[in-house]
PDB file of N, CA and C in Angstrom:
ATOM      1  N   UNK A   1       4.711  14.011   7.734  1.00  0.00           N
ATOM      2  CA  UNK A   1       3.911  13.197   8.603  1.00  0.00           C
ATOM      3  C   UNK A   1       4.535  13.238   9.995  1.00  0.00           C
ATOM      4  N   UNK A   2       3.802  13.386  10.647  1.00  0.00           N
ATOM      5  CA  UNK A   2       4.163  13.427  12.538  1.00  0.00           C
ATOM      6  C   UNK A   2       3.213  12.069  13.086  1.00  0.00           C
ATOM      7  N   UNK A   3       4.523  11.454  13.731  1.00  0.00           N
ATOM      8  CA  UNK A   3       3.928  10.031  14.315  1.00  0.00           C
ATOM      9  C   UNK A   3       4.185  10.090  15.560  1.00  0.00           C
ATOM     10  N   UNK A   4       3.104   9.224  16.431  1.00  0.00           N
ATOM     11  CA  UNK A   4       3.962   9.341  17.890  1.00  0.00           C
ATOM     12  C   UNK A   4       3.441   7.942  18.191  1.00  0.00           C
ATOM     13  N   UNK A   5       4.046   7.241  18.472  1.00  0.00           N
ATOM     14  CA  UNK A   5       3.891   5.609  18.737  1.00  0.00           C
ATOM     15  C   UNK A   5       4.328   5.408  20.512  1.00  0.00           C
ATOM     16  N   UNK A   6       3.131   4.690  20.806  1.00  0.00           N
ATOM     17  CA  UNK A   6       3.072   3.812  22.168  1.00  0.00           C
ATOM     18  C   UNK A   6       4.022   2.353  22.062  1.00  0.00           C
ATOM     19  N   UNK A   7       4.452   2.236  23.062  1.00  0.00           N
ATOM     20  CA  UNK A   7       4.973   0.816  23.104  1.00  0.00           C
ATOM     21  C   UNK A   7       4.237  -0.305  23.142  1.00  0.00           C
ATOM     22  N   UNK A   8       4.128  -1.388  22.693  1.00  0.00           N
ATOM     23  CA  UNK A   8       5.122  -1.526  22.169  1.00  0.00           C
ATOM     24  C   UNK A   8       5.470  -1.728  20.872  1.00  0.00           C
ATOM     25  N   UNK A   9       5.232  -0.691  20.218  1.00  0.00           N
ATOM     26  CA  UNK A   9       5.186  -0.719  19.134  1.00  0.00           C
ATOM     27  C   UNK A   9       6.141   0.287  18.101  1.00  0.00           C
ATOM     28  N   UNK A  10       6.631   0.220  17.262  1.00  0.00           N
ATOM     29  CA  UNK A  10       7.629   1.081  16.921  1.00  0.00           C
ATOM     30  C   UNK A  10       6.783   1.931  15.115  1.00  0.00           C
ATOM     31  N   UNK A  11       7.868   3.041  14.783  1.00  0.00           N
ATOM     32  CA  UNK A  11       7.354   3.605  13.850  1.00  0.00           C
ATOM     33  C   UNK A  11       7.689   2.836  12.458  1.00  0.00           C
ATOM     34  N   UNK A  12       8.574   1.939  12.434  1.00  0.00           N
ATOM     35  CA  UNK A  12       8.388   1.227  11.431  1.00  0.00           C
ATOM     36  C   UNK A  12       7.440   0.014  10.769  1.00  0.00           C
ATOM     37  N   UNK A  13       7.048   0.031  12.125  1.00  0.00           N
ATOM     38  CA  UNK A  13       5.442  -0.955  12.177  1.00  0.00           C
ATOM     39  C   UNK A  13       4.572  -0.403  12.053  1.00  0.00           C
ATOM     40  N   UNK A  14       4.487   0.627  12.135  1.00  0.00           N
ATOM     41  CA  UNK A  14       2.976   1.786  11.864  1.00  0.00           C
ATOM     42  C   UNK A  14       3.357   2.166  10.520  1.00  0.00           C
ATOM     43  N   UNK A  15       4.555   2.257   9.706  1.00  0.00           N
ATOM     44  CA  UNK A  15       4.478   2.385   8.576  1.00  0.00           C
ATOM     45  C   UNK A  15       4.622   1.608   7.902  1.00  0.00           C
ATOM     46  N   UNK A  16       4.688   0.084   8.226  1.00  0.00           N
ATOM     47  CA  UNK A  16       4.521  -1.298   7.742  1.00  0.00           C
ATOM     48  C   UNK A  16       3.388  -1.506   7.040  1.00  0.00           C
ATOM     49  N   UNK A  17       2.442  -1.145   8.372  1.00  0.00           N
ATOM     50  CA  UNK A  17       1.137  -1.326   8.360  1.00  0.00           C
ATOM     51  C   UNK A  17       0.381  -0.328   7.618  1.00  0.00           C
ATOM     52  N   UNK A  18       0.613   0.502   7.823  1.00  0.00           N
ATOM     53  CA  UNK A  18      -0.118   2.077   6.823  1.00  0.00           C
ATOM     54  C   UNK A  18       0.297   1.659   5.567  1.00  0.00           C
ATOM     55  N   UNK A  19       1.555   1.542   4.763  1.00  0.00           N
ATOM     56  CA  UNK A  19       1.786   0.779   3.268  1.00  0.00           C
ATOM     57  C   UNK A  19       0.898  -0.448   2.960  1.00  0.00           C
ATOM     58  N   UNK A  20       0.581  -1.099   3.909  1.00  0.00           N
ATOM     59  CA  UNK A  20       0.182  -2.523   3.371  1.00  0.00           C
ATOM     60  C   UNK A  20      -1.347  -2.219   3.289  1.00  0.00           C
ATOM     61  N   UNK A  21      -1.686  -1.539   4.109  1.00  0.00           N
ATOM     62  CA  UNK A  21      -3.522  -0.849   4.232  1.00  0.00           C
ATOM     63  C   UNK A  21      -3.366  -0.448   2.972  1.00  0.00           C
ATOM     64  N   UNK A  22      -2.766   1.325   2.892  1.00  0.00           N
ATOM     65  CA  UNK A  22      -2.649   1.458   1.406  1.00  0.00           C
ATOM     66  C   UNK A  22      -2.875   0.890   0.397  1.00  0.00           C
ATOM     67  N   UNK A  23      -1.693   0.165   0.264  1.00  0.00           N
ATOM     68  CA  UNK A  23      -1.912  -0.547  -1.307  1.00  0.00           C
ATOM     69  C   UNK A  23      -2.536  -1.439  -1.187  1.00  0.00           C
ATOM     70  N   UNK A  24      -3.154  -2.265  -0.646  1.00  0.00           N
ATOM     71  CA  UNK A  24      -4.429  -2.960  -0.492  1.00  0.00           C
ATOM     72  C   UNK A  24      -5.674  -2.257  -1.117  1.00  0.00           C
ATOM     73  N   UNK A  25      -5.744  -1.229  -0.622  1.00  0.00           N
ATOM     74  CA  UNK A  25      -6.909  -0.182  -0.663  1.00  0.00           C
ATOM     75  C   UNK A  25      -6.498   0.118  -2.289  1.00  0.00           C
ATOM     76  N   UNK A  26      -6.219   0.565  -2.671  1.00  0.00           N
ATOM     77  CA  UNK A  26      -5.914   0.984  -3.956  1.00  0.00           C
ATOM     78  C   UNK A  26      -6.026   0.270  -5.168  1.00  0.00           C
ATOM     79  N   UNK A  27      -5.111  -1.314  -5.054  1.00  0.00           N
ATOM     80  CA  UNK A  27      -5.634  -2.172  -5.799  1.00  0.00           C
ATOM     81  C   UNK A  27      -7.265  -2.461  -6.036  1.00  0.00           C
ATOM     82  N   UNK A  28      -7.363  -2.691  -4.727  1.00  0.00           N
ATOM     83  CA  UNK A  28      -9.051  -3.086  -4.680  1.00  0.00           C
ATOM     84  C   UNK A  28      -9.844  -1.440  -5.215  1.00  0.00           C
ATOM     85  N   UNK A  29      -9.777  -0.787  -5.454  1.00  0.00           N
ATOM     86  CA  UNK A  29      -9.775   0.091  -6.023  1.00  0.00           C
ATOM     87  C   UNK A  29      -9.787  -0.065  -7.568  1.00  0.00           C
ATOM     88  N   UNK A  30      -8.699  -0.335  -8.106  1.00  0.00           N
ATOM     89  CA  UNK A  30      -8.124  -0.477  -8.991  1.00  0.00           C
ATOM     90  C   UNK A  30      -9.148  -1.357  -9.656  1.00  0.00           C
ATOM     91  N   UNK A  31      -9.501  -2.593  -9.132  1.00  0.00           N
ATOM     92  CA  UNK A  31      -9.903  -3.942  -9.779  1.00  0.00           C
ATOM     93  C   UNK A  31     -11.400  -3.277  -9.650  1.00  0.00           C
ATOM     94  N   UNK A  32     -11.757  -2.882  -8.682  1.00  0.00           N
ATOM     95  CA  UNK A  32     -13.213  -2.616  -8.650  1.00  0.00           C
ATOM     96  C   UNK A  32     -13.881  -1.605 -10.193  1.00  0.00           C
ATOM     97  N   UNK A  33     -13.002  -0.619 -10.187  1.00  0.00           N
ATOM     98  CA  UNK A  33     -13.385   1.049 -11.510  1.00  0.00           C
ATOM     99  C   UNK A  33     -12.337  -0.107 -12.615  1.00  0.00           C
ATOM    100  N   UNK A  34     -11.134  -0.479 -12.852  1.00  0.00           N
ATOM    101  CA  UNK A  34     -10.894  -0.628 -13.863  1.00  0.00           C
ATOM    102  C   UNK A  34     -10.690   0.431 -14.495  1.00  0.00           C
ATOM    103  N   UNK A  35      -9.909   1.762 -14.581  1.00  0.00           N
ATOM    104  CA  UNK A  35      -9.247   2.472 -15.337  1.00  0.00           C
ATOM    105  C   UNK A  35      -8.451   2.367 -16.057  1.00  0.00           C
ATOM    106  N   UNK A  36      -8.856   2.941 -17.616  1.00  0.00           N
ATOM    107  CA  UNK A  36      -7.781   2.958 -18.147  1.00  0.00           C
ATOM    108  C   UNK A  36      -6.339   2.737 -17.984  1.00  0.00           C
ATOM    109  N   UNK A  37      -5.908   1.588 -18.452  1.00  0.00           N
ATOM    110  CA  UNK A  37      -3.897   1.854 -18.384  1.00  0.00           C
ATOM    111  C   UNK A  37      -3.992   0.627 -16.455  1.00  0.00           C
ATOM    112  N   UNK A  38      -5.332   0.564 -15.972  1.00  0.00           N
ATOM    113  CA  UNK A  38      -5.048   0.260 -14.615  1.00  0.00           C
ATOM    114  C   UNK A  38      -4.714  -1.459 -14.364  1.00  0.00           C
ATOM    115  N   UNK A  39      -4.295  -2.263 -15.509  1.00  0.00           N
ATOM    116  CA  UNK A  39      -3.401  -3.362 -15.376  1.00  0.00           C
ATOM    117  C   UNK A  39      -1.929  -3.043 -15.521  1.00  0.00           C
ATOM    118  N   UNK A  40      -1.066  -1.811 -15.755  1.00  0.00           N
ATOM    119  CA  UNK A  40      -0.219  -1.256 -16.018  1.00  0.00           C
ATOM    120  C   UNK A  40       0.320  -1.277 -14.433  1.00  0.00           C
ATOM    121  N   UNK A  41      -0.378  -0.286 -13.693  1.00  0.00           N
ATOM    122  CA  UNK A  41      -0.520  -0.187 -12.350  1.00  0.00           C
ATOM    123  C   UNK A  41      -0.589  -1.646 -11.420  1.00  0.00           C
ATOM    124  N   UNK A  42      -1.224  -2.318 -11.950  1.00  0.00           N
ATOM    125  CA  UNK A  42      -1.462  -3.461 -11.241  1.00  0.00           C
ATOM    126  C   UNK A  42       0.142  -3.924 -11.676  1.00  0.00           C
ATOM    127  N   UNK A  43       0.434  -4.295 -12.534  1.00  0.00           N
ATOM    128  CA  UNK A  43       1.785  -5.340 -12.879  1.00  0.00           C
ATOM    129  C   UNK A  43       2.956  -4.125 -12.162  1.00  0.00           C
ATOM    130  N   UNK A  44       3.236  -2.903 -11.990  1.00  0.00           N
ATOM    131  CA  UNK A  44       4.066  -1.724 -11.515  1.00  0.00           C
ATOM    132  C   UNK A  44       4.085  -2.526  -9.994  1.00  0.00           C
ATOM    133  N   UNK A  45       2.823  -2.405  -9.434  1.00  0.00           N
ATOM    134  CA  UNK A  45       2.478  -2.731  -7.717  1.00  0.00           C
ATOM    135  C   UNK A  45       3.138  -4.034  -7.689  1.00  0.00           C
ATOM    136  N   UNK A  46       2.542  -5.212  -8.271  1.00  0.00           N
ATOM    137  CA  UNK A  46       3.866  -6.426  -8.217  1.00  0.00           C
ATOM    138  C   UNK A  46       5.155  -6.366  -8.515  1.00  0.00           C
ATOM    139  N   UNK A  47       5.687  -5.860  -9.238  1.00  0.00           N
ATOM    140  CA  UNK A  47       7.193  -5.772  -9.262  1.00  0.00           C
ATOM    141  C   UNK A  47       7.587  -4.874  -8.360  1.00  0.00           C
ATOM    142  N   UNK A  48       7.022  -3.912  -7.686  1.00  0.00           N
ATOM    143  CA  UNK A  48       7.597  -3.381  -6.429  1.00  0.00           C
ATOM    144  C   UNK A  48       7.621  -4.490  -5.078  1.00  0.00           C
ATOM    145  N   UNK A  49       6.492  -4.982  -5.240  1.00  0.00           N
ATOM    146  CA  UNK A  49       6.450  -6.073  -4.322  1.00  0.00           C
ATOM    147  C   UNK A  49       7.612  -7.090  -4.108  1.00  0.00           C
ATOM    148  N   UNK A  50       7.898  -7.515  -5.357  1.00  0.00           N
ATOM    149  CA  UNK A  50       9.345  -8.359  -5.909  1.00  0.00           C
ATOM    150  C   UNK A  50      10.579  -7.993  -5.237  1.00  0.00           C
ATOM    151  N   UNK A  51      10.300  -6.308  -5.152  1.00  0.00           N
ATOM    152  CA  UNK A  51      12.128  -6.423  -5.248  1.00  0.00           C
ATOM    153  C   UNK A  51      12.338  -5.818  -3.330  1.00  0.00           C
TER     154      UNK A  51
END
């Protein structure tokens, strides 16, 4: 990935923000289809959250 960030803003905030979009997106994803095994995933995503 190639980032180029304006002030004032830094690249750890653009990848703050890009993770938190992400997995937002995904869960809701997740909850919407309901795949197989996809409360597995859901309880995985909270304990990452945890630590």
């Amino acid at each position: 990935m190639i980032v180029k960030v304006n002030e004032p803003f830094t690249v750890s905030e653009i990848l703050r923000d890009l993770k938190k979009f992400t997995s937002r997106a995904i869960v809701k994803k997740l909850e919407d289809e309901k795949p197989g095994g996809y409360q597995q995933i859901l309880d995985q995503f909270s304990k990452a959250e945890k630590t």
